[in-house]
PDB file of N, CA and C in Angstrom:
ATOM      1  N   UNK A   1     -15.308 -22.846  36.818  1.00  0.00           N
ATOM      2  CA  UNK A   1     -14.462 -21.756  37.216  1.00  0.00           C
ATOM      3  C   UNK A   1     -13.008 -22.132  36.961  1.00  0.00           C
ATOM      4  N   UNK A   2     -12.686 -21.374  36.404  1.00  0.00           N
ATOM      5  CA  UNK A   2     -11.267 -21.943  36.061  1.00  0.00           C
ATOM      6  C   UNK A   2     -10.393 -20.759  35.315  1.00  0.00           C
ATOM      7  N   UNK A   3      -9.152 -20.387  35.612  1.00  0.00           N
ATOM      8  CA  UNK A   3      -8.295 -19.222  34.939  1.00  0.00           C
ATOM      9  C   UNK A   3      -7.381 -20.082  34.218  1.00  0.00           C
ATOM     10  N   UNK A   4      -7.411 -19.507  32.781  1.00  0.00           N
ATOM     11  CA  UNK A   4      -6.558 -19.914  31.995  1.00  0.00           C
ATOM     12  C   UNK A   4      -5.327 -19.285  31.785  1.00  0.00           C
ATOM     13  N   UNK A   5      -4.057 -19.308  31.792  1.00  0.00           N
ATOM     14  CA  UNK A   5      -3.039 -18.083  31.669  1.00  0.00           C
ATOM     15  C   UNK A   5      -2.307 -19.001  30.116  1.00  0.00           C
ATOM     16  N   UNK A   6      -2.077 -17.651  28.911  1.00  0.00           N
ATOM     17  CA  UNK A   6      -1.714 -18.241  27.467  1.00  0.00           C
ATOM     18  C   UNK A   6      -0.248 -18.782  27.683  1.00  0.00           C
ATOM     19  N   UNK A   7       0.326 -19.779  27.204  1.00  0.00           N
ATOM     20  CA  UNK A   7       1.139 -20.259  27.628  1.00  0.00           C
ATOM     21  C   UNK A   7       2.612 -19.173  27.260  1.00  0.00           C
ATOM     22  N   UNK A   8       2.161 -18.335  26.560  1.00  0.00           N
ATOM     23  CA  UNK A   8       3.885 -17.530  25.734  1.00  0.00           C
ATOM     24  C   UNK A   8       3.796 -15.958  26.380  1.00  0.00           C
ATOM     25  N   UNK A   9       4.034 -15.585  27.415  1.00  0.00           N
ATOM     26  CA  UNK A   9       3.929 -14.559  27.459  1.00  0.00           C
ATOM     27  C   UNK A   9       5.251 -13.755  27.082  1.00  0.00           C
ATOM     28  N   UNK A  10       4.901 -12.421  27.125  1.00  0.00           N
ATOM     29  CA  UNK A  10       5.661 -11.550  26.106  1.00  0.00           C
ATOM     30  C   UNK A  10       6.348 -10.313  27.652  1.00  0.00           C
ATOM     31  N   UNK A  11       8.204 -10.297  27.035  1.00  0.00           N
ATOM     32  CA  UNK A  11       8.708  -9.806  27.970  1.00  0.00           C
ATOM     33  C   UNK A  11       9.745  -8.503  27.172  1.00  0.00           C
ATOM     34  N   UNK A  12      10.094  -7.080  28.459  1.00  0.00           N
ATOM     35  CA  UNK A  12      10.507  -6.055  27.630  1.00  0.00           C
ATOM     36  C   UNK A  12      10.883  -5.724  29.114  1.00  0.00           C
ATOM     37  N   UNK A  13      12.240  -6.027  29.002  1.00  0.00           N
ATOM     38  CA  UNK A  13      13.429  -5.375  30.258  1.00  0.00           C
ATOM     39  C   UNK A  13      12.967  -6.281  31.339  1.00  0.00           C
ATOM     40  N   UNK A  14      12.629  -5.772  32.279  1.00  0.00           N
ATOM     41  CA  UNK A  14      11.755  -6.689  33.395  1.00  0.00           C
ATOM     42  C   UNK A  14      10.927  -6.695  33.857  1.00  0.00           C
ATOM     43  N   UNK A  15      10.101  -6.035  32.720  1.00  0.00           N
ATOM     44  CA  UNK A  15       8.410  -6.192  32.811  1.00  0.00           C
ATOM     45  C   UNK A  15       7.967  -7.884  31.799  1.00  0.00           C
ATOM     46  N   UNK A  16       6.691  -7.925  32.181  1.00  0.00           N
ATOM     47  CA  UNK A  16       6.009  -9.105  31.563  1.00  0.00           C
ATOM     48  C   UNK A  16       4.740  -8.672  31.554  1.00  0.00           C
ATOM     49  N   UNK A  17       4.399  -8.966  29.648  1.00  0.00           N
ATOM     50  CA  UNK A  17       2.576  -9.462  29.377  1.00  0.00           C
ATOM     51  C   UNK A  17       2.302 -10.453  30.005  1.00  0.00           C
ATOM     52  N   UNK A  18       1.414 -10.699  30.658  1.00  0.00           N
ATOM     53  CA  UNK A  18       0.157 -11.950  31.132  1.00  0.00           C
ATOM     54  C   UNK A  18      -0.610 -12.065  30.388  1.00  0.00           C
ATOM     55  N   UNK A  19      -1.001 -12.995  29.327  1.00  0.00           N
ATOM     56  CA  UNK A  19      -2.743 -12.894  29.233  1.00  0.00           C
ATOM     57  C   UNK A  19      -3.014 -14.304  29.379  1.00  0.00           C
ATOM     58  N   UNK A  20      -4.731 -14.206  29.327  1.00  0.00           N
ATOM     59  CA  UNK A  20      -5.219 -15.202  29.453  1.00  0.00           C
ATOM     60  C   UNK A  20      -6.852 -15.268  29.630  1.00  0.00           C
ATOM     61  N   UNK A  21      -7.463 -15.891  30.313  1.00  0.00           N
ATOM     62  CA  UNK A  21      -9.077 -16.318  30.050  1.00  0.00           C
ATOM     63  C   UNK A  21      -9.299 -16.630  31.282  1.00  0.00           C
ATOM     64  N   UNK A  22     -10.835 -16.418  32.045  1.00  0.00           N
ATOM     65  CA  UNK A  22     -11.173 -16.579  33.051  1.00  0.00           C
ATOM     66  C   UNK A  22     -12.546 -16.593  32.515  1.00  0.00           C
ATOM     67  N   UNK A  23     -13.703 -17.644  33.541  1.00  0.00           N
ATOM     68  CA  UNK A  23     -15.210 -18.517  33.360  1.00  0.00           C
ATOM     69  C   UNK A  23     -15.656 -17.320  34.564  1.00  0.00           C
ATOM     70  N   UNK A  24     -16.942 -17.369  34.214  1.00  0.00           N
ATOM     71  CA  UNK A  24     -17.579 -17.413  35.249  1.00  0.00           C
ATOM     72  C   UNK A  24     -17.866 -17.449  36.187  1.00  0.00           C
ATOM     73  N   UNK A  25     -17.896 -16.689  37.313  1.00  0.00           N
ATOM     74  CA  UNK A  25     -17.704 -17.339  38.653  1.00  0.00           C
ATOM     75  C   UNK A  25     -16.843 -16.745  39.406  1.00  0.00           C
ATOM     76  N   UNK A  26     -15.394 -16.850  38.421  1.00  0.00           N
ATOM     77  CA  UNK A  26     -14.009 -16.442  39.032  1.00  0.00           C
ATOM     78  C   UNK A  26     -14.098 -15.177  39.626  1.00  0.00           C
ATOM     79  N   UNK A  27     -13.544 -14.801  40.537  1.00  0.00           N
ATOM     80  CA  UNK A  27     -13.412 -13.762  41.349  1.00  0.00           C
ATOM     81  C   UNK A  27     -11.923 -13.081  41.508  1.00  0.00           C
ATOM     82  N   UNK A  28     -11.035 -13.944  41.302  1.00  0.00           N
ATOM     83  CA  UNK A  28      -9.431 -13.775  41.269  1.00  0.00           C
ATOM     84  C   UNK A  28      -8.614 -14.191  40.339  1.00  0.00           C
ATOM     85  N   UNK A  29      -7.981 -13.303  39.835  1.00  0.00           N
ATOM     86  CA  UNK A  29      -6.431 -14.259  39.316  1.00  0.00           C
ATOM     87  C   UNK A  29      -5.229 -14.333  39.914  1.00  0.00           C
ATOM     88  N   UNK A  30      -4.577 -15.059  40.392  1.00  0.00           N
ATOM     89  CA  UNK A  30      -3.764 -15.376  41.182  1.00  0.00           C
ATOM     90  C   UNK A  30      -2.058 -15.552  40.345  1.00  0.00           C
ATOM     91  N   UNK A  31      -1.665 -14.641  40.262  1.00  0.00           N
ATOM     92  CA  UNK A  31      -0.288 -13.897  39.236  1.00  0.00           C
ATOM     93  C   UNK A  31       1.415 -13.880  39.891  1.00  0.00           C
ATOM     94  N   UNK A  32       1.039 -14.505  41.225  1.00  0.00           N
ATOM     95  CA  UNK A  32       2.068 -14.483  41.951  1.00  0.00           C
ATOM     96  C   UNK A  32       3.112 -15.363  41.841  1.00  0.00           C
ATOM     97  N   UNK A  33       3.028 -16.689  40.948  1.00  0.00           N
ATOM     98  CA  UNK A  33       4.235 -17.211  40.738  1.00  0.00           C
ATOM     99  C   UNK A  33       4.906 -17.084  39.105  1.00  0.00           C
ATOM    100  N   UNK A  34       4.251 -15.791  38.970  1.00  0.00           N
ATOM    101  CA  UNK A  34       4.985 -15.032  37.631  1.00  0.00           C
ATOM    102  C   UNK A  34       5.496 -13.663  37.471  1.00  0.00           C
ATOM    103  N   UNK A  35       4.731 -12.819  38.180  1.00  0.00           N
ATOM    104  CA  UNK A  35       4.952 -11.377  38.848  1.00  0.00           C
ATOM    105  C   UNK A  35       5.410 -10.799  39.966  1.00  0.00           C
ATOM    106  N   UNK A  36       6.170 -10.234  40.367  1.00  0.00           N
ATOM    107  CA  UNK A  36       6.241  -9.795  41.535  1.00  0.00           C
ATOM    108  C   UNK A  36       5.368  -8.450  42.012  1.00  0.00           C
ATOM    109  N   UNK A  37       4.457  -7.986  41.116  1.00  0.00           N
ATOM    110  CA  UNK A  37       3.727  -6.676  41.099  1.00  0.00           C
ATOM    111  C   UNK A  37       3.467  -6.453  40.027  1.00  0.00           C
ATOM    112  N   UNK A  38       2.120  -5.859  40.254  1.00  0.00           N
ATOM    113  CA  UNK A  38       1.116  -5.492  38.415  1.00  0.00           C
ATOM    114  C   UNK A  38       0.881  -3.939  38.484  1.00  0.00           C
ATOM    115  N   UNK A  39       1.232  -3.666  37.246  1.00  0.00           N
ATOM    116  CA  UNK A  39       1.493  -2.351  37.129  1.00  0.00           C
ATOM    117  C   UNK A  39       0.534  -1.721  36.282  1.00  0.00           C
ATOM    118  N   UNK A  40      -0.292  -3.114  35.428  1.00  0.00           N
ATOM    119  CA  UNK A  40      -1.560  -2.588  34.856  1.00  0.00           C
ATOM    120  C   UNK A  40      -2.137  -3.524  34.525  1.00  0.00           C
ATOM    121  N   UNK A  41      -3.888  -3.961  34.659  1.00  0.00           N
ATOM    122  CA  UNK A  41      -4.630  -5.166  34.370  1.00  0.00           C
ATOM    123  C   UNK A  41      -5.589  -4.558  33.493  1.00  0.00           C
ATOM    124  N   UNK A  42      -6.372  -5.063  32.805  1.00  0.00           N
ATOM    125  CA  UNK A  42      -7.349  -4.446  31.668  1.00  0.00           C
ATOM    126  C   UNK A  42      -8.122  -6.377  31.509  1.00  0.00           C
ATOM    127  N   UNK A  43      -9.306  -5.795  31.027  1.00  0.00           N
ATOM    128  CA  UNK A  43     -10.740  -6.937  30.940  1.00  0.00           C
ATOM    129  C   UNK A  43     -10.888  -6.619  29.547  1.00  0.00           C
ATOM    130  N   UNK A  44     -10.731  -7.751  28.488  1.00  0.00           N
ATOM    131  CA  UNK A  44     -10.981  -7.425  26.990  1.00  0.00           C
ATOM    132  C   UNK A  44     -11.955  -8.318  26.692  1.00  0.00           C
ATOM    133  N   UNK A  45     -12.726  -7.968  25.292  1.00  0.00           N
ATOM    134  CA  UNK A  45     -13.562  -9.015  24.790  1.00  0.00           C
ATOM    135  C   UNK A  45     -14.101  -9.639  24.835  1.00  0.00           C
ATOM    136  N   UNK A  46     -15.087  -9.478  26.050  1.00  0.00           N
ATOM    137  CA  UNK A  46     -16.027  -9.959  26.647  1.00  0.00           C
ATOM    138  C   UNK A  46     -17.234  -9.403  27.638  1.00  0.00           C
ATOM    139  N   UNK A  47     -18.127  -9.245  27.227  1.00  0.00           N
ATOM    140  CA  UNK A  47     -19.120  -8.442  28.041  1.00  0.00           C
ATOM    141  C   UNK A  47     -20.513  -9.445  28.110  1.00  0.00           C
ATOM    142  N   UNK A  48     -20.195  -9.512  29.942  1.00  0.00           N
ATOM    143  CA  UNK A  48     -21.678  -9.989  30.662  1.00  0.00           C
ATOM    144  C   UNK A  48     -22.977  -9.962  31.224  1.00  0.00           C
ATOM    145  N   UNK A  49     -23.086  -8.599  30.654  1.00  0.00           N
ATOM    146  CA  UNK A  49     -24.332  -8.164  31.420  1.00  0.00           C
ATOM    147  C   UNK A  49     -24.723  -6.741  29.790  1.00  0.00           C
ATOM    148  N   UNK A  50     -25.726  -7.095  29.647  1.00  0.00           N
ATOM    149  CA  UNK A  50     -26.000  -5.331  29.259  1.00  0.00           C
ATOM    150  C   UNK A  50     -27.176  -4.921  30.094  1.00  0.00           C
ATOM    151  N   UNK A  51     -27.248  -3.634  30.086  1.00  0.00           N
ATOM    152  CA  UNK A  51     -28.838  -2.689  30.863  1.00  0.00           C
ATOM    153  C   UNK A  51     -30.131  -2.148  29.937  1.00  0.00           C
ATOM    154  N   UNK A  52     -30.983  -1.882  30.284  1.00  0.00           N
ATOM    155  CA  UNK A  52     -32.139  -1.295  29.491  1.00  0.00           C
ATOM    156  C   UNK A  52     -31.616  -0.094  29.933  1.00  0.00           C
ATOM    157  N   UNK A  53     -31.372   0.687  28.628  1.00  0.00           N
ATOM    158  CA  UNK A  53     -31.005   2.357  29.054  1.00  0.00           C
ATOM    159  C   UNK A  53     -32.074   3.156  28.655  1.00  0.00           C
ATOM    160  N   UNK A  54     -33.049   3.233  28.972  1.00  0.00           N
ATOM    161  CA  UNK A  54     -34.172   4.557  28.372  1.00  0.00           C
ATOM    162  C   UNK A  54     -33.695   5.758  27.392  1.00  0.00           C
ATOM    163  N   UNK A  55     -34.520   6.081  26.418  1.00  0.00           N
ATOM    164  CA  UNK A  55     -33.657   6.593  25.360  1.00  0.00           C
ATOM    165  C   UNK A  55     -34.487   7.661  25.086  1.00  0.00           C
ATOM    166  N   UNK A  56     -35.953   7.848  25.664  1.00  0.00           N
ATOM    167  CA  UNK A  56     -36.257   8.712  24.985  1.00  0.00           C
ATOM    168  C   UNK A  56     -37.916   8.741  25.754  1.00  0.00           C
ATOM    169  N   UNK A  57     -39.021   9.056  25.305  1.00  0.00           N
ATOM    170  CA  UNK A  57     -40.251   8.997  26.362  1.00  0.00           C
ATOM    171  C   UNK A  57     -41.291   8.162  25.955  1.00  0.00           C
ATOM    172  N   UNK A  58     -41.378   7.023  24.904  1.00  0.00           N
ATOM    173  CA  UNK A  58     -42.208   6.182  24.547  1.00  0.00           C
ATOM    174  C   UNK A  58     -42.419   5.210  25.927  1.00  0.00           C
ATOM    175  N   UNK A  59     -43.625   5.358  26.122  1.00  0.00           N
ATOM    176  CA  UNK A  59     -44.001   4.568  27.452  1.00  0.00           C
ATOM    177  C   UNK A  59     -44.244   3.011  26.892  1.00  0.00           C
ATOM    178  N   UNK A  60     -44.069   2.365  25.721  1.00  0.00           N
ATOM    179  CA  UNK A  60     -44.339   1.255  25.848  1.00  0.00           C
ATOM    180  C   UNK A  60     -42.438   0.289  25.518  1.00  0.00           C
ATOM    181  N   UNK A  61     -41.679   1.381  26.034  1.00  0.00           N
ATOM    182  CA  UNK A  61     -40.241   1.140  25.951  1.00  0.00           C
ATOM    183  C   UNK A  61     -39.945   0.921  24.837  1.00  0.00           C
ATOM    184  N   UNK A  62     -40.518   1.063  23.758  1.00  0.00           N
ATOM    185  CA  UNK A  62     -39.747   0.977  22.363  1.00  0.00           C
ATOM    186  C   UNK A  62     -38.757   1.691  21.479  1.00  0.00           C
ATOM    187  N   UNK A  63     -38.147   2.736  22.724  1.00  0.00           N
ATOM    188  CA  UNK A  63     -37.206   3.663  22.654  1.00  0.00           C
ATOM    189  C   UNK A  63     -36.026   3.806  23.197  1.00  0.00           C
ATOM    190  N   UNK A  64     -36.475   1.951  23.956  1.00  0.00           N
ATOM    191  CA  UNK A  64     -35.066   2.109  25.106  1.00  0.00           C
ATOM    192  C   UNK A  64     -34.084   1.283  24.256  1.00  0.00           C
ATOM    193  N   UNK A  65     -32.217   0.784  24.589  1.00  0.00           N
ATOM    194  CA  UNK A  65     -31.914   0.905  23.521  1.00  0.00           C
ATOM    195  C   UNK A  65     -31.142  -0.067  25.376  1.00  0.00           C
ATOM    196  N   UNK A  66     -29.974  -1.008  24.358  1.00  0.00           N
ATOM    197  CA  UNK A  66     -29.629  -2.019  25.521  1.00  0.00           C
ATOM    198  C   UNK A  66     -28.313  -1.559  25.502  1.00  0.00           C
ATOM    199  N   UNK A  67     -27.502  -1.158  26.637  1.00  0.00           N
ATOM    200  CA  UNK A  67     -25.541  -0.954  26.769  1.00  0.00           C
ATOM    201  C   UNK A  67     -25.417  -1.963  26.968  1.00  0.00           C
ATOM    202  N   UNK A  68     -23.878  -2.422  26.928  1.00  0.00           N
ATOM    203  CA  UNK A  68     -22.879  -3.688  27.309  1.00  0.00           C
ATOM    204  C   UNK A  68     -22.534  -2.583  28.715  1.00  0.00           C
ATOM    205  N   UNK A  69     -22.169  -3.518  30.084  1.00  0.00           N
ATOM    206  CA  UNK A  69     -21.872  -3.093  30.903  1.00  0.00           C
ATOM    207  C   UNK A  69     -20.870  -4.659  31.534  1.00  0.00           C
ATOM    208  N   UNK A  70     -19.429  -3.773  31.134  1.00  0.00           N
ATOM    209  CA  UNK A  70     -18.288  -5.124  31.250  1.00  0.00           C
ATOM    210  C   UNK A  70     -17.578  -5.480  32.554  1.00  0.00           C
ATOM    211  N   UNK A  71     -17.231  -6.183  32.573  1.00  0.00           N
ATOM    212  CA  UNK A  71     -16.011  -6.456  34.269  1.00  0.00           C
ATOM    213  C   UNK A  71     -15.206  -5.491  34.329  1.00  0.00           C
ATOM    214  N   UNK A  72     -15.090  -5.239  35.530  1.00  0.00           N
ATOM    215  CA  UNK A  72     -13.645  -3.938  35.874  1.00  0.00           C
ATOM    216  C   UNK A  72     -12.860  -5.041  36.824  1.00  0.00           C
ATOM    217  N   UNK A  73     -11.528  -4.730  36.649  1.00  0.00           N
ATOM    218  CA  UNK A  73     -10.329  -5.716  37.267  1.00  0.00           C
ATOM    219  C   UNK A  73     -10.011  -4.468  38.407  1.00  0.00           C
ATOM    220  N   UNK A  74      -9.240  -5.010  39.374  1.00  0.00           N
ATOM    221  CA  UNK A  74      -8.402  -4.116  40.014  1.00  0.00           C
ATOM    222  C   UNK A  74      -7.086  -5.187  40.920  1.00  0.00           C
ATOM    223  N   UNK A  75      -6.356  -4.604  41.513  1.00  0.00           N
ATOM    224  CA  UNK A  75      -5.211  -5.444  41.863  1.00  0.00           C
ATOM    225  C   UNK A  75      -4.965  -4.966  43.600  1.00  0.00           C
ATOM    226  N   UNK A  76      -5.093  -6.528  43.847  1.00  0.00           N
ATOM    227  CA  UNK A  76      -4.801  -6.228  45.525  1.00  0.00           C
ATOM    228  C   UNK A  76      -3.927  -5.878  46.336  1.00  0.00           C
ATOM    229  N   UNK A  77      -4.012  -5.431  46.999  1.00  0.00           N
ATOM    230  CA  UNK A  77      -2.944  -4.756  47.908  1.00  0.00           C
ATOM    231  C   UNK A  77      -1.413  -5.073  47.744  1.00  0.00           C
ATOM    232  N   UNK A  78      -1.606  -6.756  48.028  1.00  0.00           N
ATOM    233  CA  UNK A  78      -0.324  -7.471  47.924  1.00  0.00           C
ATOM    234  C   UNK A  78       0.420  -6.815  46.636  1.00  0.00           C
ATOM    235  N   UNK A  79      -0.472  -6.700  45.736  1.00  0.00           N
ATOM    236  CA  UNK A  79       0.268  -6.314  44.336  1.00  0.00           C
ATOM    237  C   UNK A  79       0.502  -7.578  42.869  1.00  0.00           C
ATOM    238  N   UNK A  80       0.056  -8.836  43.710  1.00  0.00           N
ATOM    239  CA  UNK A  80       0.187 -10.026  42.714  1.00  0.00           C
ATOM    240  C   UNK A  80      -1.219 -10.243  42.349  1.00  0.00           C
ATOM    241  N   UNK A  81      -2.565 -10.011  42.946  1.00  0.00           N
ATOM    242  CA  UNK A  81      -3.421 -10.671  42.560  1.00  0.00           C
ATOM    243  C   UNK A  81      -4.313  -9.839  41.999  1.00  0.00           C
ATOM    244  N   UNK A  82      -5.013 -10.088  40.643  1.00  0.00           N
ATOM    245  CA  UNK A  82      -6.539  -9.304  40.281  1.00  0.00           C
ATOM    246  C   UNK A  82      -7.714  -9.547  40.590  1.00  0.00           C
ATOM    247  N   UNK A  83      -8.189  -8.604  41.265  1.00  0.00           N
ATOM    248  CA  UNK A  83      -9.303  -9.219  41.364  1.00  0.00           C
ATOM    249  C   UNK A  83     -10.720  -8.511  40.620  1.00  0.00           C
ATOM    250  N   UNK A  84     -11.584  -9.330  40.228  1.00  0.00           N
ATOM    251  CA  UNK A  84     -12.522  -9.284  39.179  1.00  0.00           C
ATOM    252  C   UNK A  84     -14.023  -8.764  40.183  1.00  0.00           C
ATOM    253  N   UNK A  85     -14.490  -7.427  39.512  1.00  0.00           N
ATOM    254  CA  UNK A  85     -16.039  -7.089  40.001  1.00  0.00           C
ATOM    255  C   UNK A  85     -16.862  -7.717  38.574  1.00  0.00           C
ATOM    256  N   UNK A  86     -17.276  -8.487  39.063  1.00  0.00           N
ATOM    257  CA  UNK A  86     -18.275  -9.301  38.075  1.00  0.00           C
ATOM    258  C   UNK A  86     -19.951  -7.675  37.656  1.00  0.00           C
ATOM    259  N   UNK A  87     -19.631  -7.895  36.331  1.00  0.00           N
ATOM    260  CA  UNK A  87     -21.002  -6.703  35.809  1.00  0.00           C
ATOM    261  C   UNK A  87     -22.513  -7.564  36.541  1.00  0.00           C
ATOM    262  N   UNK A  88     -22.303  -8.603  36.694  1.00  0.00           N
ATOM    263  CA  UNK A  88     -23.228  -9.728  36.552  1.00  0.00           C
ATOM    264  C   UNK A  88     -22.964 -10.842  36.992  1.00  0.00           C
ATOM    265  N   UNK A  89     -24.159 -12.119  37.425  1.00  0.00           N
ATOM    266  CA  UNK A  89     -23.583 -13.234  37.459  1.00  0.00           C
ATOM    267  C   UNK A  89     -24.249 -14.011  36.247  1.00  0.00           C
ATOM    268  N   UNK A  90     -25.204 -13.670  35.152  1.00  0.00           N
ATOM    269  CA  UNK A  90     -26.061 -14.105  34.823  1.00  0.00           C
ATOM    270  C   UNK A  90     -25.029 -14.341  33.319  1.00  0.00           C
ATOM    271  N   UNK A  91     -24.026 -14.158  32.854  1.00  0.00           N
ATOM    272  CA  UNK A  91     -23.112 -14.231  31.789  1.00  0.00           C
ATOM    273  C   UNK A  91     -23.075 -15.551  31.468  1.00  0.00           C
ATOM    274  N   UNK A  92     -22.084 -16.380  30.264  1.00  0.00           N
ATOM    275  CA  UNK A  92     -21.551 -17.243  30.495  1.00  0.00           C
ATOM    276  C   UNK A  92     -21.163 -17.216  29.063  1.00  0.00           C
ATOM    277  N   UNK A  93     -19.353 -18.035  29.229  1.00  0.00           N
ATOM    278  CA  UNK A  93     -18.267 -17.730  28.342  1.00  0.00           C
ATOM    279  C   UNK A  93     -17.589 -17.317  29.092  1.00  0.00           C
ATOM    280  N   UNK A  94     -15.826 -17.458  28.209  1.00  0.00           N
ATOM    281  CA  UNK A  94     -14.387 -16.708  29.045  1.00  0.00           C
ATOM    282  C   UNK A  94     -14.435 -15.243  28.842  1.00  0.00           C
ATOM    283  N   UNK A  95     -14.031 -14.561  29.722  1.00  0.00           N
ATOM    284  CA  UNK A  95     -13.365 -13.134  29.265  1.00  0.00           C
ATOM    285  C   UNK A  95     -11.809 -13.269  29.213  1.00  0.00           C
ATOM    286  N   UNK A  96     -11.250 -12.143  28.761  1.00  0.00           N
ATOM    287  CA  UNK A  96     -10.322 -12.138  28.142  1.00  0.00           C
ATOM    288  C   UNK A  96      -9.406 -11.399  29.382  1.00  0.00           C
ATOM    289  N   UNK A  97      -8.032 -11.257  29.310  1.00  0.00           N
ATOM    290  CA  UNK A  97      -7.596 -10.552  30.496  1.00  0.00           C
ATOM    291  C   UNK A  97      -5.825 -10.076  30.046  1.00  0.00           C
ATOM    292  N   UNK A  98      -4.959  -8.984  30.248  1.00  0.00           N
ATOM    293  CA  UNK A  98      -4.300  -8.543  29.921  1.00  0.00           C
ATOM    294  C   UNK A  98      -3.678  -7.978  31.419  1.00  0.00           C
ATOM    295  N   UNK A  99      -2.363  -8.900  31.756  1.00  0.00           N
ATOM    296  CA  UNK A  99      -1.787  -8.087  32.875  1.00  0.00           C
ATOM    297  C   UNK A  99      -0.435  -7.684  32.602  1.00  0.00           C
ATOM    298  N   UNK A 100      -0.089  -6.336  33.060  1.00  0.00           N
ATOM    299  CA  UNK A 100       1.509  -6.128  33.055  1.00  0.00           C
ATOM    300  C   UNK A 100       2.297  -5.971  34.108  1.00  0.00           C
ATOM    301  N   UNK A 101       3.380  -6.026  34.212  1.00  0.00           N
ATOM    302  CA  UNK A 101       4.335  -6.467  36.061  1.00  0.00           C
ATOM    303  C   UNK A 101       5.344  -6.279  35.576  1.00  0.00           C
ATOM    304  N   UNK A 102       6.250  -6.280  36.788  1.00  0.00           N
ATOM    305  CA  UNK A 102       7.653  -6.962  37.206  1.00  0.00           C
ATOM    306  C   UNK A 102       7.618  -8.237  36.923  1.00  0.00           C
ATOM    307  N   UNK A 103       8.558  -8.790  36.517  1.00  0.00           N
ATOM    308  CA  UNK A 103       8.955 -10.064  36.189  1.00  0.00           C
ATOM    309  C   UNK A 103       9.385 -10.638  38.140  1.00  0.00           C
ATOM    310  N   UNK A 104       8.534 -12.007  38.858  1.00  0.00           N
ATOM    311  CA  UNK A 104       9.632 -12.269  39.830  1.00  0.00           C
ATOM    312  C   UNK A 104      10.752 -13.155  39.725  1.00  0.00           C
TER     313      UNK A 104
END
């Protein structure tokens, strides 16, 4: 478990890009000694779970067809931290992660 944040992030007035990589496991990113508030988080390039979606009425399922079903981020109250609804725990590899803020 471990959050990676890319070392160059990218700045425009007194907002700031975040990105970076997060394992398995992780449940949080913790943004607070770079942001003072996130104004938008997004989960890229990486999907942990897919579903059997039924596709059609062949009873021996040879009609069902598999989705990607990815992490959704959201940001806590405080306003510094993301936190991650895992699709799954059964994944493994980084996902990708994109935050934007106030600069603190």
């Amino acid at each position: 478990m471990a959050v990676t944040i890319d070392p160059r992030p990218s700045y425009f007035g007194d907002r700031m890009i975040v990105t970076g990589s997060y394992e398995d496991g992780d449940t949080s990113i913790d943004l607070s000694s770079l942001l003072a508030s996130i104004d938008f988080v997004g989960i890229t390039q990486y999907v942990k779970s897919q579903k059997r979606l039924e596709t059609g009425d062949a009873a021996d399922g040879s009609d069902a067809a598999m989705i990607a079903i990815p992490d959704q981020a959201s940001v806590e109250a405080n306003g510094t931290t993301v936190i991650i609804d895992t699709a799954s725990d059964t994944g493994t590899g980084a996902a990708k992660f994109i935050a934007i803020g106030r600069r603190s």
